[in-house]
N, C-alpha and C. Protein backbone atom coordinates (compact mmCIF):
# COMPACT_ATOMS: atom_id res chain seq x y z
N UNK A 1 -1.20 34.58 -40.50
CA UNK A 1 -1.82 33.31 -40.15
C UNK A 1 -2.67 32.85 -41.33
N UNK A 2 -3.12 31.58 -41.55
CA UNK A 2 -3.28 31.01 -43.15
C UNK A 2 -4.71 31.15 -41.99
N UNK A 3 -5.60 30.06 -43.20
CA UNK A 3 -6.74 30.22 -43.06
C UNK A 3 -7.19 29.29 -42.17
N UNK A 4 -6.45 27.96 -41.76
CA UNK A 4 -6.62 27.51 -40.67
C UNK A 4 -6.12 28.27 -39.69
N UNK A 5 -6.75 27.74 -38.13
CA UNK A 5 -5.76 28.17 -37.03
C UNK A 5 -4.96 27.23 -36.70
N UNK A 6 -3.54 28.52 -35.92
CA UNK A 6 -2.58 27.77 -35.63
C UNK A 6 -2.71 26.70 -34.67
N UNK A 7 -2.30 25.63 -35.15
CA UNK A 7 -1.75 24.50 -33.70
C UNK A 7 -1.59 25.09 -32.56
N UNK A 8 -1.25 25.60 -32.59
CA UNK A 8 -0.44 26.12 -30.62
C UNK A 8 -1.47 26.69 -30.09
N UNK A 9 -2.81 27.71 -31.03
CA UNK A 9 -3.79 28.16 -30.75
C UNK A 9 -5.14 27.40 -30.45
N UNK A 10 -4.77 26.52 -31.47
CA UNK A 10 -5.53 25.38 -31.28
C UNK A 10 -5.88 24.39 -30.09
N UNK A 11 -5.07 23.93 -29.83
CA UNK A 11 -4.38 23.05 -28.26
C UNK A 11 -4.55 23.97 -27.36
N UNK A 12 -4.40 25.52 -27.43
CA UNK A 12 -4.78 26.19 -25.66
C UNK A 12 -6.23 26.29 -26.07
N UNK A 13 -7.30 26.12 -27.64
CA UNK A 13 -8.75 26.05 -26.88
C UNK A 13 -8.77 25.04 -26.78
N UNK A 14 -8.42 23.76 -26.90
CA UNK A 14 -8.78 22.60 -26.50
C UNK A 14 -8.47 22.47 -25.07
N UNK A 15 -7.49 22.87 -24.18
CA UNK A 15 -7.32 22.91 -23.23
C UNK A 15 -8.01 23.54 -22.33
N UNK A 16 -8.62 24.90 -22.91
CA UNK A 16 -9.53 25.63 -22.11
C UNK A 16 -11.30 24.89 -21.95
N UNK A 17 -11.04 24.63 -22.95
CA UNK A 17 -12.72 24.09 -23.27
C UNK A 17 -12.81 22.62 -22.56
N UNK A 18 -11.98 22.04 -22.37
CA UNK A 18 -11.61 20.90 -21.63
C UNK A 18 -11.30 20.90 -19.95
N UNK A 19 -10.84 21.87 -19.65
CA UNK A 19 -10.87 22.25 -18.53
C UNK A 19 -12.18 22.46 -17.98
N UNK A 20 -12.67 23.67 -18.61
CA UNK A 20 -14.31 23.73 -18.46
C UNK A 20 -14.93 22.89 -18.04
N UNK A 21 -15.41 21.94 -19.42
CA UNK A 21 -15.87 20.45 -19.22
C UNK A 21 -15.69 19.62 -18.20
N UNK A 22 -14.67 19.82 -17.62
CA UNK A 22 -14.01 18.88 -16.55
C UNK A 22 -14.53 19.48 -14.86
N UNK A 23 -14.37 20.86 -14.98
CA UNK A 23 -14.73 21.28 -13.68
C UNK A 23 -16.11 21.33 -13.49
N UNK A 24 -17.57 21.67 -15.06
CA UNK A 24 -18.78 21.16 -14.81
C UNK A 24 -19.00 20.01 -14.68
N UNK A 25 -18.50 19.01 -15.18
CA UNK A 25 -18.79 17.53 -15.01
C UNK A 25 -18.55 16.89 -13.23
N UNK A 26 -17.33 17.61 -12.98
CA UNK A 26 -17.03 17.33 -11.62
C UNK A 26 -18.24 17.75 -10.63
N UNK A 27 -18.54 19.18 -10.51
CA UNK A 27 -19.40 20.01 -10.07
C UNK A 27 -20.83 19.18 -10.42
N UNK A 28 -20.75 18.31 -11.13
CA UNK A 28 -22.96 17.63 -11.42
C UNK A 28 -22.27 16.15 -10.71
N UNK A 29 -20.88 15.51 -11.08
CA UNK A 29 -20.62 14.34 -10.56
C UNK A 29 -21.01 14.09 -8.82
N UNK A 30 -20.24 15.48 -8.08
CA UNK A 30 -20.33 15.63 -7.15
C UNK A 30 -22.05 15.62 -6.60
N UNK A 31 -22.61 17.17 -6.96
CA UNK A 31 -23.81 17.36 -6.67
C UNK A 31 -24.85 15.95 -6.67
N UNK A 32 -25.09 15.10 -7.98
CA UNK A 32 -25.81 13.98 -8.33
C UNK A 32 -25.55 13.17 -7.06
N UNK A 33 -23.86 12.92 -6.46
CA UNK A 33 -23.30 11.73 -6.01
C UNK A 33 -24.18 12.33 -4.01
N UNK A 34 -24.09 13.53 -4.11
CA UNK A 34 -24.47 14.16 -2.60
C UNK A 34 -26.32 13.97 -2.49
N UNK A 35 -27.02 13.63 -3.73
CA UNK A 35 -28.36 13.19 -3.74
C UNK A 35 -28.66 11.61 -3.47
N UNK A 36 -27.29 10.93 -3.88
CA UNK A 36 -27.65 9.24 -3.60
C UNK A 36 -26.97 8.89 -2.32
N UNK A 37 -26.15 9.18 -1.49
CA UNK A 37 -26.08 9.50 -0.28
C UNK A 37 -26.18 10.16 0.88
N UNK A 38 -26.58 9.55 2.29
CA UNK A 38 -27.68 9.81 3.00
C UNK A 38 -26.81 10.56 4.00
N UNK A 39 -26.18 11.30 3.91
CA UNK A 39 -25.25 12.31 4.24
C UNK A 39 -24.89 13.51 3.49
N UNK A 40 -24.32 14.84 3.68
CA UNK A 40 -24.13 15.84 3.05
C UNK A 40 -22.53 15.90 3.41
N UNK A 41 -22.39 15.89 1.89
CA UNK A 41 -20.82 15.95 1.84
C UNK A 41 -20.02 16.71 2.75
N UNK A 42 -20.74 18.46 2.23
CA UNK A 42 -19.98 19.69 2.25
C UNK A 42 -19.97 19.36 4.12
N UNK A 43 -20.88 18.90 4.94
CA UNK A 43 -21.07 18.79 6.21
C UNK A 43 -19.73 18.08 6.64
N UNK A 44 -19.81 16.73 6.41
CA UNK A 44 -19.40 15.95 6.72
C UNK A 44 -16.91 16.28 6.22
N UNK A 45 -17.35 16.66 5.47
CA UNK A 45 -15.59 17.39 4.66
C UNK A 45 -15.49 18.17 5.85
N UNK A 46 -16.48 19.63 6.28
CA UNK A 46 -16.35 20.48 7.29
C UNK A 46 -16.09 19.89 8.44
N UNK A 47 -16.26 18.53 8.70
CA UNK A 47 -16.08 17.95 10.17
C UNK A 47 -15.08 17.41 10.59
N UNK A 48 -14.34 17.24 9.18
CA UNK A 48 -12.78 16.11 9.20
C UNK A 48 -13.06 14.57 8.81
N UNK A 49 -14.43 14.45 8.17
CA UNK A 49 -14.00 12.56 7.88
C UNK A 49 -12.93 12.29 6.88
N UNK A 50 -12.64 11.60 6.98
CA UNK A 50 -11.35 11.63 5.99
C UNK A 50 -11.85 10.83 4.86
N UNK A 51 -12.83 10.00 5.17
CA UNK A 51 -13.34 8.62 4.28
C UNK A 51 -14.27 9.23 3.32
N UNK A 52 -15.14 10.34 3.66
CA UNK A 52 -15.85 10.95 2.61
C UNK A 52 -15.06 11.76 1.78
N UNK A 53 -13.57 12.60 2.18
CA UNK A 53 -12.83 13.06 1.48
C UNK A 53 -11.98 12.30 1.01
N UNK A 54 -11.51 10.97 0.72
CA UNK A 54 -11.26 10.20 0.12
C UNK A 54 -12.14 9.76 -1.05
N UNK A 55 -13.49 9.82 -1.07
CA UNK A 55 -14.81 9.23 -1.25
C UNK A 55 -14.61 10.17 -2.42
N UNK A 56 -14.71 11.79 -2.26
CA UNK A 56 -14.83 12.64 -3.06
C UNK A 56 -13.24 12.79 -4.09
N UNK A 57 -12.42 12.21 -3.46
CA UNK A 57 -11.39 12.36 -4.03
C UNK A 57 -11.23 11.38 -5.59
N UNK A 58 -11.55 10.35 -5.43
CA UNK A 58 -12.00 9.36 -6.24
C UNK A 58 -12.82 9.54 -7.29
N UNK A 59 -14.05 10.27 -6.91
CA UNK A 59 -14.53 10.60 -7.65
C UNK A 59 -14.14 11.69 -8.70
N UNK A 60 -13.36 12.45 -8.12
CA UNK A 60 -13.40 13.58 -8.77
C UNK A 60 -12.14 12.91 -9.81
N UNK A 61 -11.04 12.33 -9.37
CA UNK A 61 -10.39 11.35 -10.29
C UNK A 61 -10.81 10.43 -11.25
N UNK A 62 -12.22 9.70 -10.94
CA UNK A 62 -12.35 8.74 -12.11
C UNK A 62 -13.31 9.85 -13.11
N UNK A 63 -13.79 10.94 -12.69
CA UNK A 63 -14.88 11.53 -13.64
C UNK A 63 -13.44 12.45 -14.71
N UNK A 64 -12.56 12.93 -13.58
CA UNK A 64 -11.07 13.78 -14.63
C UNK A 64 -10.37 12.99 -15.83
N UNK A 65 -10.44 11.71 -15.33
CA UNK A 65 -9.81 10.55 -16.32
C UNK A 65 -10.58 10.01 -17.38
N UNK A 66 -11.83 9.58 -17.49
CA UNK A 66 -13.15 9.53 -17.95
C UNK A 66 -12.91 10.80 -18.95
N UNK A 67 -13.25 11.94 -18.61
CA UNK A 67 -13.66 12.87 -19.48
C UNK A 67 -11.98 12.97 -19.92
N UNK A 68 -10.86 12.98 -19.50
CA UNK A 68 -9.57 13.17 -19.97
C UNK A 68 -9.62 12.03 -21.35
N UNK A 69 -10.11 10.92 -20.85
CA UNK A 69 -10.06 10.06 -22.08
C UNK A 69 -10.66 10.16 -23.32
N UNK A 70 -12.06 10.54 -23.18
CA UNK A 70 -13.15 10.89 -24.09
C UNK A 70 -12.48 12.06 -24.90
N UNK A 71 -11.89 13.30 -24.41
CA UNK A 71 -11.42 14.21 -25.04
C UNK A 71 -10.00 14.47 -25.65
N UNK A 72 -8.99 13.31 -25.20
CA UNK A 72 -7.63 12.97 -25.86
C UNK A 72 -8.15 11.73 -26.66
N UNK A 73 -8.76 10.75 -26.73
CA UNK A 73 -9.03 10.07 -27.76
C UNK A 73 -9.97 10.65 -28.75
N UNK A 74 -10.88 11.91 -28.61
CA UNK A 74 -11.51 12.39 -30.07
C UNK A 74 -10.62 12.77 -30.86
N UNK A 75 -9.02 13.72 -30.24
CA UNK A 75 -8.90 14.75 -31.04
C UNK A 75 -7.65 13.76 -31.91
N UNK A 76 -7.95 12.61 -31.92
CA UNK A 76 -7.12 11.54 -33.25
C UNK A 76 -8.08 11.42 -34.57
């Protein structure tokens, strides 16, 4: 192996470290989002609303896409 690292090695830490990123960001998106509404998520998921699990679903999509973007547009 030269003195850079390989590409292929390269791209699985970007993938790992990105993953990471993605599941803490989700995990504070969530937590922050369960402090500005006057309900508790984890309660309310346990009960069957479907609208808060929709609610959370969204979220957890625009924060994956968000940070998906931020981290496929640096590595140009």
């Amino acid at each position: 192996m030269s003195s850079q690292l390989d590409p292929i090695v390269l791209n699985f830490l970007y993938v790992i470290l990105g993953g990471v990123l993605t599941l803490l960001f989700m995990k504070l998106g969530c937590s922050m989002f369960n402090k500005i509404v006057s309900f508790n998520i984890s309660d309310e998921l346990g009960k069957g609303n479907v609208a808060v699990g929709l609610m959370v679903m969204g979220l957890f999509i625009g924060v994956g896409t968000a940070l998906g973007l931020v981290i496929g547009l640096g590595l140009s």
